[in-house]
Protein backbone atom coordinates (compact mmCIF):
# COMPACT_ATOMS: atom_id res chain seq x y z
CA UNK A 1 -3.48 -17.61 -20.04
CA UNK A 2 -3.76 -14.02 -21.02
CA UNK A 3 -6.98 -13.52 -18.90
CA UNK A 4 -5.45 -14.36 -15.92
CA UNK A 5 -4.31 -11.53 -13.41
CA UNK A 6 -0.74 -11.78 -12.01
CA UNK A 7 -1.64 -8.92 -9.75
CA UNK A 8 -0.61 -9.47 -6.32
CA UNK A 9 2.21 -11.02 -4.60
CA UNK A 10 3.05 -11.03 -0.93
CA UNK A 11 5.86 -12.86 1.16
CA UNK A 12 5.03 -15.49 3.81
CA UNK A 13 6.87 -16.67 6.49
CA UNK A 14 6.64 -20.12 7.73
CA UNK A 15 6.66 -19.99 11.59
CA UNK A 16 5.83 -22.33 14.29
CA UNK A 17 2.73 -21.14 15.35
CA UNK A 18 1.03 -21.03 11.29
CA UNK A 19 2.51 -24.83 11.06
CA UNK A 20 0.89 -25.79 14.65
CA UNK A 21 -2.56 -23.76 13.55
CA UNK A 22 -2.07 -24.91 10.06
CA UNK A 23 -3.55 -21.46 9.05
CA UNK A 24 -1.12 -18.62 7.33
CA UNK A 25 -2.63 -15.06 7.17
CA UNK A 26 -2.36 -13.25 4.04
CA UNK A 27 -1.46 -9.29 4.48
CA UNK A 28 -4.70 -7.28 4.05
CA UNK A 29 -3.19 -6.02 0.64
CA UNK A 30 -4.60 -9.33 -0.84
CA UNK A 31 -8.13 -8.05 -0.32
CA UNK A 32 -7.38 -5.85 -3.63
CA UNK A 33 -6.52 -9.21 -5.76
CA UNK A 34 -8.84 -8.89 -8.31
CA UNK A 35 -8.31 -13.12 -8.43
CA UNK A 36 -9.57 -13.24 -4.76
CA UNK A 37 -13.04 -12.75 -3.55
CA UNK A 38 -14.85 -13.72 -0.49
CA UNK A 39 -17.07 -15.96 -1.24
CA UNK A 40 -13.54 -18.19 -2.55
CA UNK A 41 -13.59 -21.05 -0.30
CA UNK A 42 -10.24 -22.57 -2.18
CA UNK A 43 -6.90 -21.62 -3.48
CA UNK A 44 -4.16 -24.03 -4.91
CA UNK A 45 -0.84 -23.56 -4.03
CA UNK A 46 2.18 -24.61 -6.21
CA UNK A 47 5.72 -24.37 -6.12
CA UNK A 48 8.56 -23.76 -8.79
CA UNK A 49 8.54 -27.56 -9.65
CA UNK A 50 4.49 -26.86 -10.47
CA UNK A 51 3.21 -29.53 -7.83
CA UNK A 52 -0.05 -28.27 -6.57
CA UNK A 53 -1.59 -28.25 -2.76
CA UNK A 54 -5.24 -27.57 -2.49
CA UNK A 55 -5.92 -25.35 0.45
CA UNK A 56 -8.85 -24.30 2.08
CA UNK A 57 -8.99 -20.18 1.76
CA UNK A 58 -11.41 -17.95 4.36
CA UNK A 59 -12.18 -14.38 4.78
CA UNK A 60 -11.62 -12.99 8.44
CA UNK A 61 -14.37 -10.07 8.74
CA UNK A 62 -13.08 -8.97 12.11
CA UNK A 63 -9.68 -9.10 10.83
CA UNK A 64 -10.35 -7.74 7.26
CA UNK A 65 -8.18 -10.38 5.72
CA UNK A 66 -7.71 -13.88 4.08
CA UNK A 67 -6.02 -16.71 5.44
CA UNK A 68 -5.04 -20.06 4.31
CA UNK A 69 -6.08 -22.94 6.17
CA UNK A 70 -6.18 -26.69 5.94
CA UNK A 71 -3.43 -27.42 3.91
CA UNK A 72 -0.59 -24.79 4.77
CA UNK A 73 0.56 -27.38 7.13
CA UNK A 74 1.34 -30.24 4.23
CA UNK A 75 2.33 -27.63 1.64
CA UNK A 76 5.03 -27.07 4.98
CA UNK A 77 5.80 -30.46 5.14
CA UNK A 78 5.75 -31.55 1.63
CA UNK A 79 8.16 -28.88 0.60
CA UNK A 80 10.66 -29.84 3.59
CA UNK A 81 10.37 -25.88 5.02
CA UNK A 82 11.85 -24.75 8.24
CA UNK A 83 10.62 -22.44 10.48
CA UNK A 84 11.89 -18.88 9.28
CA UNK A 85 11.93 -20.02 5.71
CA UNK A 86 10.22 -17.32 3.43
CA UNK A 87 8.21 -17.83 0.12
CA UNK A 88 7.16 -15.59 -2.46
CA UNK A 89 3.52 -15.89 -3.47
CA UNK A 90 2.19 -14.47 -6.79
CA UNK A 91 -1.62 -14.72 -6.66
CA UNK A 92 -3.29 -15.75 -9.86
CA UNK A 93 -6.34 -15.90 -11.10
CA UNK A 94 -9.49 -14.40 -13.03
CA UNK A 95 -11.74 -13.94 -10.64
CA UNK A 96 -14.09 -16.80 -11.84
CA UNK A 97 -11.91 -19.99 -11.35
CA UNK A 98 -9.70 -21.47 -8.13
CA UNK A 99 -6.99 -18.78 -7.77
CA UNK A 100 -3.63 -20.16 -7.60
CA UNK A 101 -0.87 -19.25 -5.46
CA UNK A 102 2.41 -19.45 -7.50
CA UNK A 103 6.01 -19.59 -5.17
CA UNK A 104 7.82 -17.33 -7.50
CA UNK A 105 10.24 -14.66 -7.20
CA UNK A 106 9.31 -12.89 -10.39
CA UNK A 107 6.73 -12.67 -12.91
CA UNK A 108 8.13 -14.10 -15.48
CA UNK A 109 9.29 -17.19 -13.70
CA UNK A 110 5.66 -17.34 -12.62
CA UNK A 111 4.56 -17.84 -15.70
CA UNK A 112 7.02 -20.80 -16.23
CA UNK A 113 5.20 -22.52 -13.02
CA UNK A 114 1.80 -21.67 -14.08
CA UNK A 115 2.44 -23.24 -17.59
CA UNK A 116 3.59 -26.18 -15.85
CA UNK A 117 0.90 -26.48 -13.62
CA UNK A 118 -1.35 -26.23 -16.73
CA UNK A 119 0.38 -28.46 -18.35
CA UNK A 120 -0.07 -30.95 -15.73
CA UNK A 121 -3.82 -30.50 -15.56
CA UNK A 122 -4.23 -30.05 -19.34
CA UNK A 123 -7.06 -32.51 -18.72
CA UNK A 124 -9.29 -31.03 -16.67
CA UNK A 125 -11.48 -28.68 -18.19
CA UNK A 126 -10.46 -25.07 -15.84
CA UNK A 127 -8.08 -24.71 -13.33
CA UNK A 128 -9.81 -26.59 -10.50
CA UNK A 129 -13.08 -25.81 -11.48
CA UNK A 130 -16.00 -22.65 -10.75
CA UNK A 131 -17.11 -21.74 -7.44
């Protein structure tokens, strides 16, 4: 786990037109995640229970910024959010494999998450596989 970057964490909002789009922006800060890159066409999202979500992830060149699609909607749903609710993301990752997107309000509970989500998947061979 030590190669992995905890370097970025941003706060998203769950409102009624990113449930009804099913797409959630992430602020243009994430473009300096060194676990994000654009050719990253996934992400997997996980919450403080380490459940996982795979979500589609694109790269908005006229708005310089990433956004979650195709997915945010049953992350939403699964998780029993209401419009207004607010997560904490930490973004995770090393820049090779499927960054994930941790709900965590610190790093150190992030790690507790992330070793349950690896814990979880301790039979795949990475987490979710290279691009």
């Amino acid at each position: 786990m030590s190669s992995f970057s905890f370097d970025y964490c941003f706060l998203a909002e769950v409102t009624a037109s990113n449930l009804k789009e099913d797409k959630l922006y992430l602020p243009v800060g994430a473009t300096c995640s060194t676990a994000l890159h654009k050719q990253c066409k996934e992400t997997i999202l996980v919450n403080k229970e380490g459940n996982s979500w795979n979500v589609s992830l694109q790269f908005s060149e006229s708005a310089g910024k990433y956004y979650i699609t195709r997915g945010w909607r049953k992350f939403c749903l699964d998780n029993r959010c209401e419009i207004g609710d607010l997560f904490a993301f930490n973004v995770v990752g090393d820049g090779k494999t499927t960054p994930l997107m941790c709900v965590c309000p610190e790093r150190k509970e992030c790690s507790e998450i992330l070793s349950k989500y690896l814990t979880r998947t301790s039979g795949e061979s990475s987490l979710g596989g290279h691009l």
